[in-house]
N, C-alpha and C. Protein backbone atom coordinates (compact mmCIF):
# COMPACT_ATOMS: atom_id res chain seq x y z
N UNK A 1 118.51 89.50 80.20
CA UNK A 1 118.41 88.99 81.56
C UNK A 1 117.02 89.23 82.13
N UNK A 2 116.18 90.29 81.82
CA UNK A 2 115.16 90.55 82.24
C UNK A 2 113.80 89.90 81.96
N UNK A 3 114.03 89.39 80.66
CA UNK A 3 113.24 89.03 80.01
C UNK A 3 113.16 87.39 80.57
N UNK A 4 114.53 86.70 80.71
CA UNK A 4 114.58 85.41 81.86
C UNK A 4 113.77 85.86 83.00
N UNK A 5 113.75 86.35 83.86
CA UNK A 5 113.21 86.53 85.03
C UNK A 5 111.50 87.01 84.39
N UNK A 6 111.61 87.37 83.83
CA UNK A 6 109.92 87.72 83.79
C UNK A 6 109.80 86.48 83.20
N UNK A 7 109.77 85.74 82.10
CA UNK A 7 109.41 84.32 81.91
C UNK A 7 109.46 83.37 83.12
N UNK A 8 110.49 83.41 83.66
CA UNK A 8 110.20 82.48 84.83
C UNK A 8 109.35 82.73 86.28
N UNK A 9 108.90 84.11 86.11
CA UNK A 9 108.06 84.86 87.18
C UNK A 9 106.51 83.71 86.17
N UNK A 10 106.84 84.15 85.22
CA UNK A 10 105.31 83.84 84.60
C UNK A 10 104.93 82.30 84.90
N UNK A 11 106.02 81.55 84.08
CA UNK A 11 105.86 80.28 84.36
C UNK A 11 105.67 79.64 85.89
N UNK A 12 106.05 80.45 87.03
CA UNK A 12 106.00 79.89 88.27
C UNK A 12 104.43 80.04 88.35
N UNK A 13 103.82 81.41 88.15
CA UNK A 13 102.19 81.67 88.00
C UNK A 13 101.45 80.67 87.72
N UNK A 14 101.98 80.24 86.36
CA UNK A 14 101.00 79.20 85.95
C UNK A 14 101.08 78.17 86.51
N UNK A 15 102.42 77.68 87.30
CA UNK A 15 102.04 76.56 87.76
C UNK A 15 101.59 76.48 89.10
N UNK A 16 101.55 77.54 89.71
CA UNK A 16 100.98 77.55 91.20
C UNK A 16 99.30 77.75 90.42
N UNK A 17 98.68 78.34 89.88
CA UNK A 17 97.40 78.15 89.24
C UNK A 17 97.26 76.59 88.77
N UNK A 18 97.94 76.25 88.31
CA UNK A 18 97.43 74.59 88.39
C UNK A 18 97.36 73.71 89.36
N UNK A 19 98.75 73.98 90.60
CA UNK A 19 98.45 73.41 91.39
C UNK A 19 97.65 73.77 92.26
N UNK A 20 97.17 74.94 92.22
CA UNK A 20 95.82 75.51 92.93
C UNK A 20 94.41 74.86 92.38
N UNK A 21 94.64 74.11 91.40
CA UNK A 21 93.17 73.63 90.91
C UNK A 21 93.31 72.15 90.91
N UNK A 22 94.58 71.39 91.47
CA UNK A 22 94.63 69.97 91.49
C UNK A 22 94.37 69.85 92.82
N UNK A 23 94.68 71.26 93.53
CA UNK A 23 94.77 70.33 95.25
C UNK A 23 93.28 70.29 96.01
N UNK A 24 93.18 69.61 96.33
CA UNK A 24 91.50 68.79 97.04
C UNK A 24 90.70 69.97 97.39
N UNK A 25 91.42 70.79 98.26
CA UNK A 25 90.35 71.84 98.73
C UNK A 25 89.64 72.92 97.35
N UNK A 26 88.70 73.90 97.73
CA UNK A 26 88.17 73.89 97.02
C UNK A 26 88.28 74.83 96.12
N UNK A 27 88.49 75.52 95.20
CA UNK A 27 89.36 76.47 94.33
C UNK A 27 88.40 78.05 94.20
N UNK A 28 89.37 78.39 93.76
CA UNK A 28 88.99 80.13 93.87
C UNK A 28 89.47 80.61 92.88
N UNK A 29 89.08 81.58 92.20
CA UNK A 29 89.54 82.09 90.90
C UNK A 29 88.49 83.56 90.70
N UNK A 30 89.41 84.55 89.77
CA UNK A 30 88.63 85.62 89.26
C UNK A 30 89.88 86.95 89.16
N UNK A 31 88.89 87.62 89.01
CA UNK A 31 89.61 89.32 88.59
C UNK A 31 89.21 90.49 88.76
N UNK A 32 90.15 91.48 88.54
CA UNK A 32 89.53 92.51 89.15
C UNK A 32 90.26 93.98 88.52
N UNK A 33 88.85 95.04 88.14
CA UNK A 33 89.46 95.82 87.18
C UNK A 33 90.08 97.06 88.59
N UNK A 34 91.27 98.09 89.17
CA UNK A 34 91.84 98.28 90.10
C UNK A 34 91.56 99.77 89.49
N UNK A 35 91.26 100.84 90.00
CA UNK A 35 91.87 101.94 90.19
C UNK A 35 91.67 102.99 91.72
N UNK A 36 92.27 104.10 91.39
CA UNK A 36 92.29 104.58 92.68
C UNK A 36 94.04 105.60 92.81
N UNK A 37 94.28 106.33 94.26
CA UNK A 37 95.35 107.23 93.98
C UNK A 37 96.61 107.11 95.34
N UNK A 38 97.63 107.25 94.57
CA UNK A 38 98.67 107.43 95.41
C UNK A 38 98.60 108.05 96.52
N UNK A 39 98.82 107.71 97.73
CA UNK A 39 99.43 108.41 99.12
C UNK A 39 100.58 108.92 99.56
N UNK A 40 100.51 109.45 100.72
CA UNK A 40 101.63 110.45 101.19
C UNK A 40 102.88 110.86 100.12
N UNK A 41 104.16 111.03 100.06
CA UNK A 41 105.16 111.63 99.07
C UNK A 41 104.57 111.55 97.63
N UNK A 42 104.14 110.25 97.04
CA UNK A 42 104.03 109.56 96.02
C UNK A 42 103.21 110.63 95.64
N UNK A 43 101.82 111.30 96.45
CA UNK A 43 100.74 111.89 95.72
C UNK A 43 101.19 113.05 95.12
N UNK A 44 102.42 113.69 95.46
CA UNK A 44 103.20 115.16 94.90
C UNK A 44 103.31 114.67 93.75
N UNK A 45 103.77 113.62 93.22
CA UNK A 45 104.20 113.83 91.43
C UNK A 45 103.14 112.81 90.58
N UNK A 46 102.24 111.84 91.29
CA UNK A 46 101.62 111.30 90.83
C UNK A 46 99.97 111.31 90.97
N UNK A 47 99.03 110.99 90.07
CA UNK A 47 97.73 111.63 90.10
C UNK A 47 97.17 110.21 90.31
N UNK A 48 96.84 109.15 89.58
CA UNK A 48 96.54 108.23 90.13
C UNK A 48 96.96 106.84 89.23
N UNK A 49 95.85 105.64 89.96
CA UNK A 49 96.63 104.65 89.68
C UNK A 49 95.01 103.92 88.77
N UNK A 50 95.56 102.89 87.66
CA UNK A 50 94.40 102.15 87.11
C UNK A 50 95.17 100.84 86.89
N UNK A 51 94.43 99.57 86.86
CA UNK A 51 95.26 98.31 86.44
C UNK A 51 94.19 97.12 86.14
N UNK A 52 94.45 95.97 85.99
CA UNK A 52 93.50 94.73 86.13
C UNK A 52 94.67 94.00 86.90
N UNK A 53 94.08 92.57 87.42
CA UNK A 53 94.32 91.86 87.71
C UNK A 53 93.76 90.04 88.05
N UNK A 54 94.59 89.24 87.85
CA UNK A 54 93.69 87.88 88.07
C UNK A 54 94.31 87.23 88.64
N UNK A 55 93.78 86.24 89.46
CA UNK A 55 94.08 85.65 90.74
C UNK A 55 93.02 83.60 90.82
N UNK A 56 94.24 83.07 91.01
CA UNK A 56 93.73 81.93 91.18
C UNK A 56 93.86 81.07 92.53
N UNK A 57 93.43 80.28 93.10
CA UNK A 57 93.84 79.77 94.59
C UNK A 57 93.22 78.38 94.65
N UNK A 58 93.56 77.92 96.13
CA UNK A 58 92.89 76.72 96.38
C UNK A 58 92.68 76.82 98.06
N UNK A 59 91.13 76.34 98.52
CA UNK A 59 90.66 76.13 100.01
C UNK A 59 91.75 75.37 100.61
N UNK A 60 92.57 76.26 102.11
CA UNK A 60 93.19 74.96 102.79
C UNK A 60 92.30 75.14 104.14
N UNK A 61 91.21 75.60 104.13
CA UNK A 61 90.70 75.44 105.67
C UNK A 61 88.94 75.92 105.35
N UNK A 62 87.95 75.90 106.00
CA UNK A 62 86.63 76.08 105.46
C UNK A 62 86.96 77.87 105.25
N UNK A 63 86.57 78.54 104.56
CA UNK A 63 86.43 80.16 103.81
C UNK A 63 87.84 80.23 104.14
N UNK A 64 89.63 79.94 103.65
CA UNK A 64 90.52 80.57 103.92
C UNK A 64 91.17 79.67 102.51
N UNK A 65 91.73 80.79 101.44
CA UNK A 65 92.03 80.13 100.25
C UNK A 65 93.42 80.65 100.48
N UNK A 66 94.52 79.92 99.72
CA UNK A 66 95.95 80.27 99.46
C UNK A 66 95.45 80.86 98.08
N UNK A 67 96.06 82.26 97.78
CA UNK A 67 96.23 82.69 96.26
C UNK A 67 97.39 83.10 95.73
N UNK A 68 97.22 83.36 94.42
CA UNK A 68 98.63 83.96 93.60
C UNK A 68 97.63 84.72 92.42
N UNK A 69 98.53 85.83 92.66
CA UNK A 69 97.80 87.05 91.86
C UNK A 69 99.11 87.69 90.67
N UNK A 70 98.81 87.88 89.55
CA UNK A 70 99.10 88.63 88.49
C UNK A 70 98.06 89.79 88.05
N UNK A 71 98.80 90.54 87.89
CA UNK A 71 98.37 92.05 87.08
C UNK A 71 99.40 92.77 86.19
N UNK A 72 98.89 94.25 86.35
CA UNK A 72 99.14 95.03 85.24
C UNK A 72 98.65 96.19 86.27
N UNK A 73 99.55 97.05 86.47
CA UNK A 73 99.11 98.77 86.87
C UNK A 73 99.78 99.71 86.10
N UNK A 74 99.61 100.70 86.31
CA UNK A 74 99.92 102.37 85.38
C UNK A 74 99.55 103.27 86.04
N UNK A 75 100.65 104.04 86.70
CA UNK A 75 100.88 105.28 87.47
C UNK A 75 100.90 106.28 86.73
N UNK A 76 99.74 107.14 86.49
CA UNK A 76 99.86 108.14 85.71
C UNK A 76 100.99 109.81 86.59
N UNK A 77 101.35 110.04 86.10
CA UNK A 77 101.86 111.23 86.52
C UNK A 77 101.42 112.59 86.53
N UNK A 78 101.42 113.34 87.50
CA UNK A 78 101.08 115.30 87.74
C UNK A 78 100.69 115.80 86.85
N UNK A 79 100.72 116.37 85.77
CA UNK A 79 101.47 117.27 85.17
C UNK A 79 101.49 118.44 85.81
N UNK A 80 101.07 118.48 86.85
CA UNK A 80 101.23 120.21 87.95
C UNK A 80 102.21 120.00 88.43
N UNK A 81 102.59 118.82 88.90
CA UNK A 81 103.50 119.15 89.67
C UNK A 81 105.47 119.27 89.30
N UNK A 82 105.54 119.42 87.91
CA UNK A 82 106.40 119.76 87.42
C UNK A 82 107.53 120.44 88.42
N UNK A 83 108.61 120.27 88.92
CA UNK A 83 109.40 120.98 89.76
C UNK A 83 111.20 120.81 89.19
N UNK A 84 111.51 120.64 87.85
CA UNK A 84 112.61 120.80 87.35
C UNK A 84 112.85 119.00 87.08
N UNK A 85 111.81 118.23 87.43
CA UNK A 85 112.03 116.85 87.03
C UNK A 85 111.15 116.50 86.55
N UNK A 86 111.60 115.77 85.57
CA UNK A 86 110.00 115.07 84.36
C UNK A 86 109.64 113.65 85.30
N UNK A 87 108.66 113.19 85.80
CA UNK A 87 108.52 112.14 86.12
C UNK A 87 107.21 111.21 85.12
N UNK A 88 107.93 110.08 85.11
CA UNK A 88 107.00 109.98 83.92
C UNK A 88 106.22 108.36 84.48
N UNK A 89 105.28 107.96 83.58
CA UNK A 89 104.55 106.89 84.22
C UNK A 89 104.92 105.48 84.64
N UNK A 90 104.59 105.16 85.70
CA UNK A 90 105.03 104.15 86.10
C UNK A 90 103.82 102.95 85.51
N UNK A 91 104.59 102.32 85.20
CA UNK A 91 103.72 100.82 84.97
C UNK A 91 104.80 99.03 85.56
N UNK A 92 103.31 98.30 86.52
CA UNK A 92 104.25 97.57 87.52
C UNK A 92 103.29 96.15 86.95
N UNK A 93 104.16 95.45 86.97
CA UNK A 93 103.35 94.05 87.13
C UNK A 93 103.73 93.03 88.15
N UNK A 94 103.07 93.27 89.00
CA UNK A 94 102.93 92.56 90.04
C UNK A 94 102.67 91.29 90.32
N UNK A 95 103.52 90.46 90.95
CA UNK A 95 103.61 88.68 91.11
C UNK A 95 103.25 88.79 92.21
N UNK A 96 101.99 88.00 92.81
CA UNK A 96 102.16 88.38 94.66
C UNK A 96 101.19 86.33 95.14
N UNK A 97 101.53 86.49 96.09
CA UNK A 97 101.26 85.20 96.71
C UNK A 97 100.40 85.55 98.44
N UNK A 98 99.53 84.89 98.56
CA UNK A 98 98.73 85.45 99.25
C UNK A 98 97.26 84.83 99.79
N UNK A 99 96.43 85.15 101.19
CA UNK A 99 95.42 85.00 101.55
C UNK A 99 94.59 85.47 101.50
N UNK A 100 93.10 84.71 101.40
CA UNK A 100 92.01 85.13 101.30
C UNK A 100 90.88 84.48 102.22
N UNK A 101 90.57 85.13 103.44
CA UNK A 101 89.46 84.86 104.13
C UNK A 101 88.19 85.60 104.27
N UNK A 102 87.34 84.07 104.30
CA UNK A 102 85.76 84.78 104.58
C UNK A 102 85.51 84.80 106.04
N UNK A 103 85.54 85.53 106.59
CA UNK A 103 84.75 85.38 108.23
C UNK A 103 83.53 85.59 108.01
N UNK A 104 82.55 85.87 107.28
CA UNK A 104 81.33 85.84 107.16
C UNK A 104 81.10 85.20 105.71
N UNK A 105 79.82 85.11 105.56
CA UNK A 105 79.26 84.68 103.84
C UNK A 105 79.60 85.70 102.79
N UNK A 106 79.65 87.22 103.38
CA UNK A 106 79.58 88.16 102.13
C UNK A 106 80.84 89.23 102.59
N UNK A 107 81.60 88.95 103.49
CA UNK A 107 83.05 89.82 104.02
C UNK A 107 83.90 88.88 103.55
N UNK A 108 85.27 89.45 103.37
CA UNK A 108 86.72 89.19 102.96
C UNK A 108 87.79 89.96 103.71
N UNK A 109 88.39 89.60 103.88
CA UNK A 109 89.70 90.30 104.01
C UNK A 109 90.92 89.55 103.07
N UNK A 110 91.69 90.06 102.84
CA UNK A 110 93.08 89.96 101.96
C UNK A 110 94.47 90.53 102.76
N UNK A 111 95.61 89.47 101.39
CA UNK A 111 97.05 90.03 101.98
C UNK A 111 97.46 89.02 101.07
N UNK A 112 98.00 89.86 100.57
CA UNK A 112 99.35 89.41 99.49
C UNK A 112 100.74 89.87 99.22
N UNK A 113 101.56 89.37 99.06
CA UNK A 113 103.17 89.86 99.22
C UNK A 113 103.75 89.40 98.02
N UNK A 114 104.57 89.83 97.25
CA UNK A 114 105.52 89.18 96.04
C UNK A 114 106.63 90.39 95.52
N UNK A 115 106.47 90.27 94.15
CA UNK A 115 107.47 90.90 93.32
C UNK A 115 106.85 91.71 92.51
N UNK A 116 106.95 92.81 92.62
CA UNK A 116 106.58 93.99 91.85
C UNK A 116 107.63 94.25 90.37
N UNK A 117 107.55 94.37 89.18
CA UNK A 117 107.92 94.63 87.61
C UNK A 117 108.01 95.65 87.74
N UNK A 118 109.18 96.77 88.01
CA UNK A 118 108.20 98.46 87.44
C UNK A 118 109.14 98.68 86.59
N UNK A 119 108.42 99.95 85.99
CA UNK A 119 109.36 100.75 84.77
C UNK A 119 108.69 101.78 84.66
N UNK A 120 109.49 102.57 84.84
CA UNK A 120 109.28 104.23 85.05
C UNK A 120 109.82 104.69 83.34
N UNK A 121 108.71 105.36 82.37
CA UNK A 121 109.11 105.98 80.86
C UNK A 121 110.44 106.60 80.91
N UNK A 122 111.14 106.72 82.38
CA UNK A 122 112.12 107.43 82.31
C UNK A 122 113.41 106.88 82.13
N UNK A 123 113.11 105.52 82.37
CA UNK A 123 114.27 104.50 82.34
C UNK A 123 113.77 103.27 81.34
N UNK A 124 115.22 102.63 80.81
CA UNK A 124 114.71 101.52 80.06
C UNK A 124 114.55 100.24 80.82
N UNK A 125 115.26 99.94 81.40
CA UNK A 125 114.63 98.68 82.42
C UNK A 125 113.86 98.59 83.40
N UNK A 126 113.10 97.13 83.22
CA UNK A 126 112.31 96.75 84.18
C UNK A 126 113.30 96.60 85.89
N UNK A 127 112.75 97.25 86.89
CA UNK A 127 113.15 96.74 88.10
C UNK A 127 112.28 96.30 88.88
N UNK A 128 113.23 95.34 89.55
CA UNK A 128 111.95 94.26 90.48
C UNK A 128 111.84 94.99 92.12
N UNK A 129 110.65 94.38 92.76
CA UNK A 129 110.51 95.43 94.04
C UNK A 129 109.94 94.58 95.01
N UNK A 130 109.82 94.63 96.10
CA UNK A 130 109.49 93.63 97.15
C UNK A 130 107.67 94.41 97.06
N UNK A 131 106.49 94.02 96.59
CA UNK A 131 105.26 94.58 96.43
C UNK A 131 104.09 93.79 97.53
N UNK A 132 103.20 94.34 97.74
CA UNK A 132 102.42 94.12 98.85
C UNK A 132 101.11 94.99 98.68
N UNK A 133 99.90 93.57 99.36
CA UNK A 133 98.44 95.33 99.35
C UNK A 133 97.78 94.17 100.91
N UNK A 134 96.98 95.05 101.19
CA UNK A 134 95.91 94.05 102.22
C UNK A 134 94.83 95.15 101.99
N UNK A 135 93.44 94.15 102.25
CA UNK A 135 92.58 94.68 102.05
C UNK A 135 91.16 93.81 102.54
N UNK A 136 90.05 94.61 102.33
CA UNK A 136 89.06 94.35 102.61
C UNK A 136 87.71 94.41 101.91
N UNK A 137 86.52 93.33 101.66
CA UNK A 137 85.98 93.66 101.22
C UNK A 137 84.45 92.99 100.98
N UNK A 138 83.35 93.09 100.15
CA UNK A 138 82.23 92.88 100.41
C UNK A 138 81.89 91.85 99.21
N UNK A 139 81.35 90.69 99.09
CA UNK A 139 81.42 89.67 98.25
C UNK A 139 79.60 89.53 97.50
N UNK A 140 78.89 90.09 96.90
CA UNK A 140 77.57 89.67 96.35
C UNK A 140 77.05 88.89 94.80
N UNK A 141 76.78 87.46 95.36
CA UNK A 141 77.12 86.41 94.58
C UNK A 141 78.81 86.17 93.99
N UNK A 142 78.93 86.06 92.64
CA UNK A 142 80.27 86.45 92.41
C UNK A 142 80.69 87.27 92.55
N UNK A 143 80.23 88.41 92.15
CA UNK A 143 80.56 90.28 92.51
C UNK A 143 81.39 90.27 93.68
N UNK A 144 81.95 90.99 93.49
CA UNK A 144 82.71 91.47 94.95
C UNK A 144 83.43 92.91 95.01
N UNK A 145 83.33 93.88 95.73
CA UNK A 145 84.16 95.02 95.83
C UNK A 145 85.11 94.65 97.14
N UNK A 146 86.14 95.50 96.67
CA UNK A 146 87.22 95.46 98.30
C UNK A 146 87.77 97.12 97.99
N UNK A 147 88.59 97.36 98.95
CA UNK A 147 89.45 98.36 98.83
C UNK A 147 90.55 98.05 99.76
N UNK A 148 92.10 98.21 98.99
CA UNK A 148 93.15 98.26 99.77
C UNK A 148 94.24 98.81 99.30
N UNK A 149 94.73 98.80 100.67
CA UNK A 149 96.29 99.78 100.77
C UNK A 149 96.90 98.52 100.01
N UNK A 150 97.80 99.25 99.02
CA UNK A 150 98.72 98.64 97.92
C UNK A 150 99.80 99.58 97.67
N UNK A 151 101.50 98.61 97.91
CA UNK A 151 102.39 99.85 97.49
C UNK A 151 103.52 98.37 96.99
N UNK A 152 104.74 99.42 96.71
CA UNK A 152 106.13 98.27 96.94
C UNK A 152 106.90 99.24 97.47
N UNK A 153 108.34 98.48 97.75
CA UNK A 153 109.13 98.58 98.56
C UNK A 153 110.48 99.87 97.31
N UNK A 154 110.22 101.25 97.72
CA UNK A 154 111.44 102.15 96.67
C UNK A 154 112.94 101.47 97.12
N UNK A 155 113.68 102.18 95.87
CA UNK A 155 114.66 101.60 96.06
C UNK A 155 115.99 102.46 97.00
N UNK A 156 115.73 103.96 96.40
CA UNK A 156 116.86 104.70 97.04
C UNK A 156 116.14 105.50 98.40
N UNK A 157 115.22 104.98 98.94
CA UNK A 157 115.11 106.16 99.56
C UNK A 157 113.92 104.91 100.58
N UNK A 158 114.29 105.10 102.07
CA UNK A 158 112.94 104.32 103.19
C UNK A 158 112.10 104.91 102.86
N UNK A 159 111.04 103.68 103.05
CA UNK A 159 109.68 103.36 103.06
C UNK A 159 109.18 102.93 101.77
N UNK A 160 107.85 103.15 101.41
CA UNK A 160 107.51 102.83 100.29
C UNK A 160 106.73 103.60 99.30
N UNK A 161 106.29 103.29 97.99
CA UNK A 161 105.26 104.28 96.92
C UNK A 161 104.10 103.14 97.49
N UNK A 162 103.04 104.40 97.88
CA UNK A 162 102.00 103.18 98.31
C UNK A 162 100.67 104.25 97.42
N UNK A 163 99.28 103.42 97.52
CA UNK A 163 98.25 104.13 97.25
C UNK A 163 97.05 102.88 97.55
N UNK A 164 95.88 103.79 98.06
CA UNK A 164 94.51 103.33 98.12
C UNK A 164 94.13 103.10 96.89
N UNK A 165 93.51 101.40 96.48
CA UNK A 165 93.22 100.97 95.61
C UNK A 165 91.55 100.62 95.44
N UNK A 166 90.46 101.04 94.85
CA UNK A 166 89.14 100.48 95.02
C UNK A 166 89.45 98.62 94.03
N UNK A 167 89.06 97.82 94.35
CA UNK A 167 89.03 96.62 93.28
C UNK A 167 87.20 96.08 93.01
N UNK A 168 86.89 96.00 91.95
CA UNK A 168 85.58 96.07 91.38
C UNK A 168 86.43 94.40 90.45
N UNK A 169 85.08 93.43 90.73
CA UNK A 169 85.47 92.32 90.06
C UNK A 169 84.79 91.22 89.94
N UNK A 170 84.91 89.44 89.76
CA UNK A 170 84.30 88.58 90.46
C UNK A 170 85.17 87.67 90.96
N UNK A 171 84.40 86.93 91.92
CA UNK A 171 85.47 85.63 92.50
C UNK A 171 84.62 84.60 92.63
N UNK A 172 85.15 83.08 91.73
CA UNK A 172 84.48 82.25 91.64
C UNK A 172 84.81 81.01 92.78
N UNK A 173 84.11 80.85 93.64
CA UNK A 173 84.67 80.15 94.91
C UNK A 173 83.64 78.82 94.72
């Protein structure tokens, strides 16, 4: 069953990336290598976070692109903080759908929302998660750095696993 839903997570990707490169306005594309560390609860058992990611879109207004982003993250775990539970690494792949504006030539801001993949070494299945980041950031030529708050939605317990993300990358606009 899981393996349906991640194929059809994938296949929806690709085709919002195509139709991001058929529709008139003007297209956006690139990637970005992610690391950086968990916040509040999350930072007790976890040390930090590393991932890639790539992202394709299309202009619906002058500097404001619609995107859809795929990745890959890996939550490394403590080992200090050992307290009678093994917690072991999380790795998420993230489906997210989302904006991208320039208010200036070389600023950005971001926001993306979708479906988070995780799987914790501790369990055998993938579970899906309501996932989210916004962010901000500085654009030179293709180059671009941002940094943003990125988490998803836990399952047994309010609020969320979140963490400050640096993203180092390019974006071809």
């Amino acid at each position: 069953m899981n393996r349906k839903i991640i194929f059809s997570l994938l296949v929806a990707v690709i085709g919002f990336t195509g139709a991001a490169v058929a529709q008139k306005g003007k297209p956006i594309y690139g990637g970005n290598v992610i690391i950086g560390v968990p916040t509040g609860d999350f930072r007790n058992d976890y040390r930090g976070v590393t991932g890639i990611e790539g992202f394709a879109g299309f202009g619906v207004a002058q500097n404001v692109y619609l995107t859809g982003t795929l990745g890959f993250q890996s939550y490394a775990p403590d080992p200090n903080s050992f307290d009678g539970v093994y917690y072991g690494k999380i790795t998420s792949i993230p489906l997210k759908a989302g904006v991208r504006i320039y208010p200036t030539n070389h600023f950005f801001l971001t926001a993306n929302a979708g479906l988070g993949l995780l799987r914790d070494e501790t369990i055998d299945a993938r579970e899906s998660r309501f996932a989210y980041d916004i962010g901000a950031g500085f654009r030179f030529s293709i180059f671009h750095a941002s940094v943003h708050y990125d988490g998803w939605q836990t399952k047994n317990t309010s609020g969320g696993s979140n963490s400050v993300v640096a993203k180092l990358g390019i974006a071809i606009r």
